[in-house]
Protein backbone atom coordinates (compact mmCIF):
# COMPACT_ATOMS: atom_id res chain seq x y z
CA UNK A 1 109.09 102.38 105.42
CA UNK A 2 112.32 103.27 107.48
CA UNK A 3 111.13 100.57 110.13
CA UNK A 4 110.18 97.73 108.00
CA UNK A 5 113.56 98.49 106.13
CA UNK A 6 115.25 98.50 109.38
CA UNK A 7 113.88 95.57 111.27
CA UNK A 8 112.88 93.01 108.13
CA UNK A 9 115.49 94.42 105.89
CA UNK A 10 118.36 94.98 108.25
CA UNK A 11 119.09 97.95 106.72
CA UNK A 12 120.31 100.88 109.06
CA UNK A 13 118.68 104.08 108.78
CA UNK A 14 122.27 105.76 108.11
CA UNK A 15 122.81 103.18 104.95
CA UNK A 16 119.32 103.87 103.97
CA UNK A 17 119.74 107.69 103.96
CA UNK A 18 123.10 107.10 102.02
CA UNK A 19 121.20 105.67 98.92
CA UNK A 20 120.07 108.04 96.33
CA UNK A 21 116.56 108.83 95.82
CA UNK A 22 116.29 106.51 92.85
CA UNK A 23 117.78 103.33 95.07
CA UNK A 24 115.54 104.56 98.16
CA UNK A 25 112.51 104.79 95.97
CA UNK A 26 113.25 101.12 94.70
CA UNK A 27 113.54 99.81 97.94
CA UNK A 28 110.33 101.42 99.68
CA UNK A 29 108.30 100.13 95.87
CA UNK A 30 109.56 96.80 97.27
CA UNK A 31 108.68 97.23 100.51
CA UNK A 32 105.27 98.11 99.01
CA UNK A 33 104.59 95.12 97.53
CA UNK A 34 106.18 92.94 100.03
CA UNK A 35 103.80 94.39 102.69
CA UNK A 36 100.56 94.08 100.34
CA UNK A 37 101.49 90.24 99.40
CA UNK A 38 101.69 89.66 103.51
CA UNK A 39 98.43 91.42 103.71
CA UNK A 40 96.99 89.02 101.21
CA UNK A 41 98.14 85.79 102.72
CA UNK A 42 96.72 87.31 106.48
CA UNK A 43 93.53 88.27 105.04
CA UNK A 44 93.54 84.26 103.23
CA UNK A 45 94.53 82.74 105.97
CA UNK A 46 92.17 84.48 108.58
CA UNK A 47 89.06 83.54 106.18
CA UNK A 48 90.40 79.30 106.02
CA UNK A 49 90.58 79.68 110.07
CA UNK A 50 86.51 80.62 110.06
């Protein structure tokens, strides 16, 4: 989570570790679905290449 957060977020690990647990948790449940919706599209798009 730290390195999507990092290098799609732009969020530093220092800022990160400033949040409280409540913001943190918010962000990585984003993160979550972010990464499952890019999943999706790869998986879609890799059976309209076949």
């Amino acid at each position: 989570m730290a390195y999507y957060a990092l290098h799609e977020l732009h969020i530093l690990p220092h800022e990160l570790m400033k949040l409280t647990s409540r913001e943190r948790a918010a962000i990585y449940a984003m993160i979550a679905v972010r990464v499952e919706k890019e999943k999706r599209e790869q998986s879609r798009n890799k059976g309209k290449r076949r």
